[in-house]
Protein backbone atom coordinates (compact mmCIF):
# COMPACT_ATOMS: atom_id res chain seq x y z
CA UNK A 1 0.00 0.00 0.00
CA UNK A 2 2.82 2.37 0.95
CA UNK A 3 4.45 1.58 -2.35
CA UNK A 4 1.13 2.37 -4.12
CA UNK A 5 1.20 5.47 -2.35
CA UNK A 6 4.72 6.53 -2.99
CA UNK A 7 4.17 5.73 -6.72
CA UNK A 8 0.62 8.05 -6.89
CA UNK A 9 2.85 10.71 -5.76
CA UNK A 10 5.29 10.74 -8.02
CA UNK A 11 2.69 10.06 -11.00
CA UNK A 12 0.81 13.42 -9.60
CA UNK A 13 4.44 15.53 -9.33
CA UNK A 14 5.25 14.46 -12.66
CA UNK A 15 1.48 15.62 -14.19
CA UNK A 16 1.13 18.84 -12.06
CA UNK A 17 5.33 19.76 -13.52
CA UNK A 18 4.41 18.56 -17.27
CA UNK A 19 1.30 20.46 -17.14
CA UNK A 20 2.94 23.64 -15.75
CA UNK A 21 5.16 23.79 -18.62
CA UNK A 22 2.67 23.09 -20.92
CA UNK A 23 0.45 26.13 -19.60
CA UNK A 24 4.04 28.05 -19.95
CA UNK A 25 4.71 28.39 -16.45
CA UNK A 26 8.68 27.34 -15.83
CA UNK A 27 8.88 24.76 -13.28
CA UNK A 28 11.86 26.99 -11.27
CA UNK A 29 11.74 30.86 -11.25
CA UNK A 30 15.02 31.06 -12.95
CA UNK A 31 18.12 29.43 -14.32
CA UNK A 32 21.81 30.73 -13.42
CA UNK A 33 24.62 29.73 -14.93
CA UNK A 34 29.08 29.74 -14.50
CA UNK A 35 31.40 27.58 -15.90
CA UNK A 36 33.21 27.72 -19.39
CA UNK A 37 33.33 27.34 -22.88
CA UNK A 38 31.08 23.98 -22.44
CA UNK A 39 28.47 26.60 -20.92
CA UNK A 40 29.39 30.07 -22.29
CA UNK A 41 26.71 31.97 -24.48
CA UNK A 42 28.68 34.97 -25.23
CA UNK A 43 30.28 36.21 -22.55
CA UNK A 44 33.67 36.12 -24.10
CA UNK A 45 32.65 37.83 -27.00
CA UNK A 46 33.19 41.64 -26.16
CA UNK A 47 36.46 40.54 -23.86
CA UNK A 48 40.19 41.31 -24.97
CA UNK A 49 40.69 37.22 -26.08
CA UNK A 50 41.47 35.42 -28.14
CA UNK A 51 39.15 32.37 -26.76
CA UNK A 52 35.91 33.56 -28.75
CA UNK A 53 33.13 31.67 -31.29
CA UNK A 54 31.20 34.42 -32.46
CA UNK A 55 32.17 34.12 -36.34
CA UNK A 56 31.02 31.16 -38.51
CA UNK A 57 30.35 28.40 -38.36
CA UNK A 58 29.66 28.72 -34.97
CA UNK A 59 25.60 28.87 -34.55
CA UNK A 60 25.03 27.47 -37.60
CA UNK A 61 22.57 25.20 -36.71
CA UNK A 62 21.27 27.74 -33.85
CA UNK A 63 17.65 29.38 -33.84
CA UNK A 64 18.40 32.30 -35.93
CA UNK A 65 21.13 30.65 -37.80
CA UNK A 66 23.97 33.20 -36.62
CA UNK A 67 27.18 32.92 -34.25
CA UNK A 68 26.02 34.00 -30.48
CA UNK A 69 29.40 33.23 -28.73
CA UNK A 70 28.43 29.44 -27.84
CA UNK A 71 30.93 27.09 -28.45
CA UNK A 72 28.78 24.94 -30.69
CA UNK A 73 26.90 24.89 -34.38
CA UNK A 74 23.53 24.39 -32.80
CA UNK A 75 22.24 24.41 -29.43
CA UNK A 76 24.41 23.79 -25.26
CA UNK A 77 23.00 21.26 -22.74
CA UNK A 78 21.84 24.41 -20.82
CA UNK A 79 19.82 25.36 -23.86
CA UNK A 80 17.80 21.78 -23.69
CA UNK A 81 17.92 22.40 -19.84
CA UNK A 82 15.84 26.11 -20.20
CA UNK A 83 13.45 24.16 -22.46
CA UNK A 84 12.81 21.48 -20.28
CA UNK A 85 12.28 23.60 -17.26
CA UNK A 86 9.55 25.42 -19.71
CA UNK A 87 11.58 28.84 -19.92
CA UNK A 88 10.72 30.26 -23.53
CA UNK A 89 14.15 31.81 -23.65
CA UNK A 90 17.52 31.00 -22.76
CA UNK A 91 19.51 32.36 -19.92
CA UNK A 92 21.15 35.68 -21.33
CA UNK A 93 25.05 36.21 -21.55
CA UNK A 94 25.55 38.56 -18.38
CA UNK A 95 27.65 40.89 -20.52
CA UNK A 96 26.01 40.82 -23.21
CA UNK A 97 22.75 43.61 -24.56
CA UNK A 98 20.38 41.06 -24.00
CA UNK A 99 21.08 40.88 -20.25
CA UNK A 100 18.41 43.47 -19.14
CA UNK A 101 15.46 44.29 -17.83
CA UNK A 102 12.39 41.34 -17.67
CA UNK A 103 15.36 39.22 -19.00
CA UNK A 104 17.19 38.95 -15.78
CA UNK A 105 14.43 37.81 -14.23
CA UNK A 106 14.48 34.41 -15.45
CA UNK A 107 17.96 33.93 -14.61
CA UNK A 108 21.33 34.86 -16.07
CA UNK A 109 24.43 33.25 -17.59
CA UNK A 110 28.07 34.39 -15.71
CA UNK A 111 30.41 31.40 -17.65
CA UNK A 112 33.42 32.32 -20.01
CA UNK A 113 35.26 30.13 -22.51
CA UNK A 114 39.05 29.38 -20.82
CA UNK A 115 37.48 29.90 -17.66
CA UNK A 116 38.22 27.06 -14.68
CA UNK A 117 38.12 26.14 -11.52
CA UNK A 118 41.46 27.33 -10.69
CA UNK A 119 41.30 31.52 -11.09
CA UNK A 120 44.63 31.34 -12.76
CA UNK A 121 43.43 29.27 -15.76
CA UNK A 122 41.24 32.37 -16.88
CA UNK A 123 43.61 34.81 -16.00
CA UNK A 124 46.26 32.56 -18.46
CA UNK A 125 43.64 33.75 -21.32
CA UNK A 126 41.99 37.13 -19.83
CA UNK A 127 38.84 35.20 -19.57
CA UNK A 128 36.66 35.87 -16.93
CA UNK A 129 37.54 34.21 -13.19
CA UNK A 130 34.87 32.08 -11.20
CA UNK A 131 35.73 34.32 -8.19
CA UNK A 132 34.62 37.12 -10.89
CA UNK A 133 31.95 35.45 -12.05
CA UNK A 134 30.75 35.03 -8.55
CA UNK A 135 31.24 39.39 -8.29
CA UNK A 136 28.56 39.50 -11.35
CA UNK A 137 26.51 37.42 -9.78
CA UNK A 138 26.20 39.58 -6.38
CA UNK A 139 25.19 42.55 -8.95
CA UNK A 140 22.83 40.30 -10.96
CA UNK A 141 21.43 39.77 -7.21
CA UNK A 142 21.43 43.69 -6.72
CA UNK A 143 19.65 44.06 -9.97
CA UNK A 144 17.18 41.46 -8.97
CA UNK A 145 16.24 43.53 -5.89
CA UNK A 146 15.94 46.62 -7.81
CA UNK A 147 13.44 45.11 -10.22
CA UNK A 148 11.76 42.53 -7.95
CA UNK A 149 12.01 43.92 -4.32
CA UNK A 150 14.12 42.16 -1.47
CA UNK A 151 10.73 39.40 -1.33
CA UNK A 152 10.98 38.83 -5.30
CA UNK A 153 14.12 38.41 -5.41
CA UNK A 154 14.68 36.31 -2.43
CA UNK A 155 12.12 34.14 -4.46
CA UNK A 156 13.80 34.11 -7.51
CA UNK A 157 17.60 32.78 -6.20
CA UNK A 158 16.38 30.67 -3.83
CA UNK A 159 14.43 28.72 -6.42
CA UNK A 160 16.15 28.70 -8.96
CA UNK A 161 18.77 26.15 -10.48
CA UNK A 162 22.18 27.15 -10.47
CA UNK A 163 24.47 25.26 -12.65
CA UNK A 164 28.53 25.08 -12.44
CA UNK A 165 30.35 23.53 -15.26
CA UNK A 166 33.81 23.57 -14.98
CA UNK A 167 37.06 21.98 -14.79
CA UNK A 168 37.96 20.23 -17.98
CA UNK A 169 39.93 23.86 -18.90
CA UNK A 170 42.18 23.57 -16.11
CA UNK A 171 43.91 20.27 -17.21
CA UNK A 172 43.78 21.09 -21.04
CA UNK A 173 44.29 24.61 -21.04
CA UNK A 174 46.59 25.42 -17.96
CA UNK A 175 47.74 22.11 -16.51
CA UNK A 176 49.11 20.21 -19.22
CA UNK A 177 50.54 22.45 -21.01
CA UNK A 178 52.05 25.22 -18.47
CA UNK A 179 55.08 24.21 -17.26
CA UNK A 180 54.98 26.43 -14.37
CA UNK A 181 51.95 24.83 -12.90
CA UNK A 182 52.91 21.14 -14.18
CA UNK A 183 56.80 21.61 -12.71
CA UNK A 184 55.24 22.33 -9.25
CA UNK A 185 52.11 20.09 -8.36
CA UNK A 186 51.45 16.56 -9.23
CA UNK A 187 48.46 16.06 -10.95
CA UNK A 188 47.13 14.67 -7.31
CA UNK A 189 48.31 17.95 -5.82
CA UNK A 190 46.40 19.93 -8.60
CA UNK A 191 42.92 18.26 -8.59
CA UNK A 192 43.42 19.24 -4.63
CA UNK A 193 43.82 22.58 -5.63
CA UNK A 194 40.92 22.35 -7.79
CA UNK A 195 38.91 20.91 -5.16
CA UNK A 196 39.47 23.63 -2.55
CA UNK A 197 38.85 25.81 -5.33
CA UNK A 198 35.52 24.19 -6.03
CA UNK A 199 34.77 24.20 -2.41
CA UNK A 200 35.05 28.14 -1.79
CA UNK A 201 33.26 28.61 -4.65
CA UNK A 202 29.88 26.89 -3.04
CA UNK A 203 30.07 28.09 -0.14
C-alpha cells in the first residue's frame, strides 16, 4: 500500500510539472549559470581574447542561424535544460545587450570560454575568473532587488537552479601544457587545488 502510495505521488508531481510547462509556467523561477566554454553563451565575446566563437560556423545550426558566442553549431546542454524547465528563452550572456530588464528575471548566464576552476586558468587567457563570475553574480542579485524587491528576489535565487560547469579547462588549457603549474604540483596535488577551489566557490 505504501508503495502504491509513494508511486501516486510521483505520478501526480510528474502531471502537475508537465502540465505547468505546458500552460508556460517554468517549473523553477530562474536558471543561473558559470562555468566555461562547455556553458558560455557569449560572454567572451566583447572581452580582450582570443578564446571567442562568435564568427562562422559557430551557430550554424542555432535558432536564428547566426554565431552567439556558444561554443557549438547548434544548441548547449543548458539550452535543452531552459526548455525542459519550460523557460521560452535562454539564460542571457551577463555581458552581453540582452542581459536586461524582464530578461534577468528568469535567470542569467556568468560562464566564459578558458574559464576554470582554478582563477589562474582564466587569468592565463583574460577570460573571466569564477571568483569574478561570482562578483557579477552579487550585482545580478542587486539588480534582482531593484526590479523585484528584497521578497521577489529572495524568491527568484532561492528557487532557482544554479548550474557550475567547470574543470575540464584547467587540465587542457593550464595544466598540461604550463610548465609552471605542471613543474610544481602533481596532478594529485592539482585536482586538490581544484577541489578547494571548487569548495570556496559553493560556499
Amino acid at each position: 500500500m505504501r508503495a502504491s502510495s509513494e508511486f501516486l505521488a510521483t505520478l501526480v508531481l510528474v502531471l502537475v510539472s508537465v502540465s505547468s510547462v505546458a500552460h508556460g509556467d517554468p517549473l523553477v523561477p530562474a536558471l543561473i549559470i558559470f562555468g566555461d566554454s562547455v556553458v558560455d553563451v557569449g560572454n567572451n565575446n566583447n572581452l580582450n581574447t582570443l578564446i571567442k566563437s562568435n564568427f562562422p560556423p559557430y551557430g550554424r545550426d542555432f535558432v536564428n542561424h547566426r554565431p552567439t558566442g556558444r561554443f557549438c553549431n547548434g544548441k548547449l546542454a543548458t539550452d535543452f535544460t531552459a526548455e525542459y524547465l519550460g523557460f521560452t528563452s535562454y539564460p542571457p550572456a551577463y555581458l552581453s545587450r540582452d542581459a536586461i530588464g524582464n530578461a534577468l528575471l528568469t535567470g542569467a548566464n556568468f560562464a566564459s570560454a578558458a574559464s576554470g576552476l582554478y582563477d589562474s586558468t582564466a587569468n592565463l587567457y583574460r577570460a573571466i575568473t569564477l571568483t569574478q563570475q561570482l562578483n557579477y553574480y552579487r550585482e545580478y542579485q542587486t539588480k534582482l532587488v531593484n526590479m523585484a524587491g528584497n521578497n521577489g528576489a529572495n524568491n527568484i535565487i532561492s528557487g532557482a537552479i544554479h548550474l557550475l560547469s567547470a574543470g575540464s579547462s584547467d587540465y587542457i588549457q593550464n595544466y598540461y601544457i604550463n610548465p609552471l603549474v605542471s613543474r610544481i604540483y602533481t596532478p594529485d596535488q592539482f585536482s586538490d587545488i581544484l577541489i578547494r577551489s571548487y569548495t570556496t566557490f559553493i560556499q
